[in-house]
Protein backbone atom coordinates (compact mmCIF):
# COMPACT_ATOMS: atom_id res chain seq x y z
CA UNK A 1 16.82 -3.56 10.07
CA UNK A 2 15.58 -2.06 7.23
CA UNK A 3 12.89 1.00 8.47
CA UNK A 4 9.54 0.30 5.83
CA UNK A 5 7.41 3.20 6.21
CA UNK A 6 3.78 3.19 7.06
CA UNK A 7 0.48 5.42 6.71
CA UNK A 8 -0.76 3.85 10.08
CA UNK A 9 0.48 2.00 12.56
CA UNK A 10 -1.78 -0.18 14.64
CA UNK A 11 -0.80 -1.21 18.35
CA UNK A 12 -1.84 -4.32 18.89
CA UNK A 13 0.84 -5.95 21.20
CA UNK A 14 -0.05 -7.84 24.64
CA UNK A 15 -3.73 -8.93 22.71
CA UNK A 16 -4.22 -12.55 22.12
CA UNK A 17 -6.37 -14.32 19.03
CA UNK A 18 -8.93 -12.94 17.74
CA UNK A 19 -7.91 -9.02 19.20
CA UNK A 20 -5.03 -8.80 16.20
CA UNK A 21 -7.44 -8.90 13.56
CA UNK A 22 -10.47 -7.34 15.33
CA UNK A 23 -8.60 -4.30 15.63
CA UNK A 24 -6.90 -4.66 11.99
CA UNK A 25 -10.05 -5.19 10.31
CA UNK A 26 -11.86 -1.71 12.26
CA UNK A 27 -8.34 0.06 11.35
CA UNK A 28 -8.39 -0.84 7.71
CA UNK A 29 -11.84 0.28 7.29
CA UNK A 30 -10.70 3.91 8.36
CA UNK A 31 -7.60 3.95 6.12
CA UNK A 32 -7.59 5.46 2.86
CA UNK A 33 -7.65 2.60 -0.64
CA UNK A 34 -3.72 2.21 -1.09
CA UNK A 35 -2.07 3.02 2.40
CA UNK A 36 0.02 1.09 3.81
CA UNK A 37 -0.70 -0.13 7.68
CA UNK A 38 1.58 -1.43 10.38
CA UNK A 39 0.00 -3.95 12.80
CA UNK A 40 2.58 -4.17 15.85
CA UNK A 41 1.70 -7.57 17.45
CA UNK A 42 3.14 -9.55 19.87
CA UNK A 43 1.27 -13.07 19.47
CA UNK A 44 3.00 -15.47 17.56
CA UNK A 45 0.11 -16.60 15.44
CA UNK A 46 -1.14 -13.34 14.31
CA UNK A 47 1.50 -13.48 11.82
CA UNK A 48 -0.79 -16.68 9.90
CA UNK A 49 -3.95 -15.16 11.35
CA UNK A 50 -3.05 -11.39 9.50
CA UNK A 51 -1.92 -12.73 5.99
CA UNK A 52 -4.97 -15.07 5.92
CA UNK A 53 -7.56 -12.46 6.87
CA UNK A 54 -5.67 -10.32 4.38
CA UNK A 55 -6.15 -12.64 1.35
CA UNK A 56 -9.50 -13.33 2.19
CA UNK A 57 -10.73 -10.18 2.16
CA UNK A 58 -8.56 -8.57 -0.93
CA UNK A 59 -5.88 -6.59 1.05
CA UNK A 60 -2.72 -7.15 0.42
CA UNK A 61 -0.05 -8.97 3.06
CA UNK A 62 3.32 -7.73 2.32
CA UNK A 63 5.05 -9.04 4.89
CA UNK A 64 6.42 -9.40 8.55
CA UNK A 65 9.38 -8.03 10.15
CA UNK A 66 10.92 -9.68 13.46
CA UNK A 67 12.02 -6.59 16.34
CA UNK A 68 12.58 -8.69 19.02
CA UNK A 69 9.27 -9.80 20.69
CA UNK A 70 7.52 -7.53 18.56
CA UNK A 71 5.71 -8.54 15.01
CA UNK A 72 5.37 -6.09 12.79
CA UNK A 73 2.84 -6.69 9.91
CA UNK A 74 2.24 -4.94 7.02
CA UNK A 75 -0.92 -4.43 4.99
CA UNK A 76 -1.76 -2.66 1.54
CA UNK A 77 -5.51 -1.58 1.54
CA UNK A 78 -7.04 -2.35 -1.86
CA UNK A 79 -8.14 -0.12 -4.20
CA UNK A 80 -11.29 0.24 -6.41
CA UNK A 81 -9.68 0.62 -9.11
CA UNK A 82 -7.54 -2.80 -8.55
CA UNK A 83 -10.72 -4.30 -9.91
CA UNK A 84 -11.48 -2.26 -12.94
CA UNK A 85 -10.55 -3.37 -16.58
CA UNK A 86 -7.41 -2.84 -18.05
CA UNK A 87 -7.33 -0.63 -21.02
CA UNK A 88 -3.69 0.01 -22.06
CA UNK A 89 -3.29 -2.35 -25.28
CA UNK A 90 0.47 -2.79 -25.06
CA UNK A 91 0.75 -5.70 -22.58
CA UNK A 92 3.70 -8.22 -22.10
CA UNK A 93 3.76 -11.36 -19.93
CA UNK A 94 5.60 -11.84 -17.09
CA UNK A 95 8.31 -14.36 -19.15
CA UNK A 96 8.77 -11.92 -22.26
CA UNK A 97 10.01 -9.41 -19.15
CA UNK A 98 12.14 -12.01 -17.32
CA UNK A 99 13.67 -13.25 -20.80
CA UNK A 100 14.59 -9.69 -22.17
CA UNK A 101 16.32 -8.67 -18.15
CA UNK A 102 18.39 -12.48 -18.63
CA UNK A 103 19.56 -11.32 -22.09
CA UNK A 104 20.69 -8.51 -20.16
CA UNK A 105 19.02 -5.94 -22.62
CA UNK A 106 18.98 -1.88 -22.05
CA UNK A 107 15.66 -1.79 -20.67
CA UNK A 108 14.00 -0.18 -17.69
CA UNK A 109 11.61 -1.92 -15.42
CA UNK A 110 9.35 0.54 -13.16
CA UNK A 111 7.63 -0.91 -10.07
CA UNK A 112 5.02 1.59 -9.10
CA UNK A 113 3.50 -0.28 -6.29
CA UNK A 114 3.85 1.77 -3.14
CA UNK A 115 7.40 1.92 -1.44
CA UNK A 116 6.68 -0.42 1.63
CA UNK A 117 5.38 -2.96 -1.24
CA UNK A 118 8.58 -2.41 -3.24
CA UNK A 119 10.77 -2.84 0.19
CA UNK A 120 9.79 -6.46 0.82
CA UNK A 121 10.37 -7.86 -2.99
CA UNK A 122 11.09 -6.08 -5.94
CA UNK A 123 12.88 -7.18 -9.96
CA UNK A 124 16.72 -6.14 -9.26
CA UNK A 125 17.66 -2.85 -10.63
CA UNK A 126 13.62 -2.27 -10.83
CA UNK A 127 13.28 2.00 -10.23
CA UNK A 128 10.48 2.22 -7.88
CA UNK A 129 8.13 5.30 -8.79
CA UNK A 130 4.92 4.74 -6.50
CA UNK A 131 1.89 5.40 -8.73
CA UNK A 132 0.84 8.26 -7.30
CA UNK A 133 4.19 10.39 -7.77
CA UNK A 134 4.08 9.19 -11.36
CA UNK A 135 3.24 12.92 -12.83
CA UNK A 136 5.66 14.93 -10.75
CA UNK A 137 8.73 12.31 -11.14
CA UNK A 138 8.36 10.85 -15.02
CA UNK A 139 11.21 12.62 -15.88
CA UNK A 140 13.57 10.17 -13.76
CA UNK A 141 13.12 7.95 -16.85
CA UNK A 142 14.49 7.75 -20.64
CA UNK A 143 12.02 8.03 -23.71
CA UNK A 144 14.11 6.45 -25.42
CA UNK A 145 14.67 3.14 -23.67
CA UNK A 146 11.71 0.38 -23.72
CA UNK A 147 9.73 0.96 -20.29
CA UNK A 148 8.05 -2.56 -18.52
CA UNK A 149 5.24 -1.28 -15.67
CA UNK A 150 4.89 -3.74 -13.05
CA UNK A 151 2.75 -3.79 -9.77
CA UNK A 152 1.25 -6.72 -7.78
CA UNK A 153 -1.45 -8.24 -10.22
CA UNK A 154 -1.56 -5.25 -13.71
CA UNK A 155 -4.38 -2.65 -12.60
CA UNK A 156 -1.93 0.08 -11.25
CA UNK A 157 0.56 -0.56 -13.74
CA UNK A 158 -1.92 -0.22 -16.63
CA UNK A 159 -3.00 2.78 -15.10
CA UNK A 160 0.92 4.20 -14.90
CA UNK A 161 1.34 3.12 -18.70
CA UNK A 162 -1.66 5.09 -19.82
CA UNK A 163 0.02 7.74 -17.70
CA UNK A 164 3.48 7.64 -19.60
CA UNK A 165 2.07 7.38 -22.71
CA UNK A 166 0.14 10.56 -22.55
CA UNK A 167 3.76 12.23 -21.64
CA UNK A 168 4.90 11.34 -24.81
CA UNK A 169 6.57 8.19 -23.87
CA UNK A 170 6.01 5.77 -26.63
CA UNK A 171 7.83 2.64 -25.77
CA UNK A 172 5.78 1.36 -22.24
CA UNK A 173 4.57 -2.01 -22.40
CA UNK A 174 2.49 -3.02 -19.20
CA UNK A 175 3.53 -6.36 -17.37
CA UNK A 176 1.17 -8.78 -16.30
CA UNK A 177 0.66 -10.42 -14.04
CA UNK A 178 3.14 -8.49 -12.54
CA UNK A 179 4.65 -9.46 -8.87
CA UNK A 180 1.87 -11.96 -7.78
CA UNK A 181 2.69 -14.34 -9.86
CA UNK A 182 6.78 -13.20 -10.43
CA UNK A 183 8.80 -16.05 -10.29
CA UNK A 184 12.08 -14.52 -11.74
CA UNK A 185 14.86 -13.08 -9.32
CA UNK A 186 13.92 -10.66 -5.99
CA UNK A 187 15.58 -8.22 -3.88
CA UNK A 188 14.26 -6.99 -0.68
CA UNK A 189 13.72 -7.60 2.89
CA UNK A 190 12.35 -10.98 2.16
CA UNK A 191 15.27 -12.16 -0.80
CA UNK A 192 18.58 -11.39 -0.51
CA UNK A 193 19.17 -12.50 -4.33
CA UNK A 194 17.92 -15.43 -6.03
CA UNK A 195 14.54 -17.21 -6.61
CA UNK A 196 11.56 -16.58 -4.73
């Protein structure tokens, strides 16, 4: 089983309906905008209850894994900044991207959503490069090659953009909307290859 690493992990195993999301919804108030949290349950229909409290409130679901009896959720908290305005002006949609990776040209697609979020569903061959190690790692990647930002909805990635281009990368086009709305090939714990 692939080991997806979280900020916090939540023990919520033996509770039944509502417990689960009580105690999600006082541990996600605690945790830091961005970190990832583990909800260990062992109630069947948390796994419905979680995602759709999730969605409802703007966190993100990423996913469940199976260890035997025991669910394991996993939750992105939002950020602020997920809801500010995007300001980098070189933007592509999400079929210019999927068009130039079938014509199989040199690019390089960068996922900086955090590593958990990249572990459940990411572009193949997509480098992941979490947002926030953006300044100490941007020389992983090639100036010279055209760079595509993605991230869940085009807030972090426009951020990461505005980033590369003030490092003197001048080819970074931000994608949007990025993996919410993806419906080109996956990799991860949740695809093994193939559509979404």
């Amino acid at each position: 089983m692939s080991k997806i690493n979280a900020d916090a992990i939540l023990d919520a195993k033996g509770l039944a309906c509502p417990m689960p999301i009580v105690k999600t919804k006082k541990e996600m108030n605690e945790l830091a905008p961005g970190k990832v949290l583990e909800v260990q349950a062992t109630d069947k229909g948390s796994k419905a209850d979680i995602r759709a409290w999730a969605e409802s409130v703007g966190h993100q679901y990423l996913g469940t894994l199976e260890d035997g009896e025991i669910l394991k959720h996993f939750l992105r908290k939002s950020t602020s900044e997920e809801t500010e305005v995007k300001e980098y002006p070189y933007v592509v949609q999400n079929d210019e991207l999927q068009k130039k990776i079938e014509s199989n040209e040199s690019i390089i697609v960068l996922d900086v959503r955090e590593a958990a979020e990249y572990a459940f569903n990411h572009i193949p061959e997509a480098i992941s490069i979490p947002l926030g190690e953006l300044d100490e790692r941007a020389d992983e990647l090639q100036k010279e090659k055209e760079i595509f930002v993605v991230c869940r909805t085009g807030n972090r990635s426009d951020m990461a953009a505005q980033k590369l281009k003030e490092k003197g990368f001048d080819k970074v086009f931000n994608v949007i909307p990025g993996m919410s709305e993806w419906t080109g090939q996956l990799e991860g714990v949740n695809h093994k290859g193939g559509q979404q």
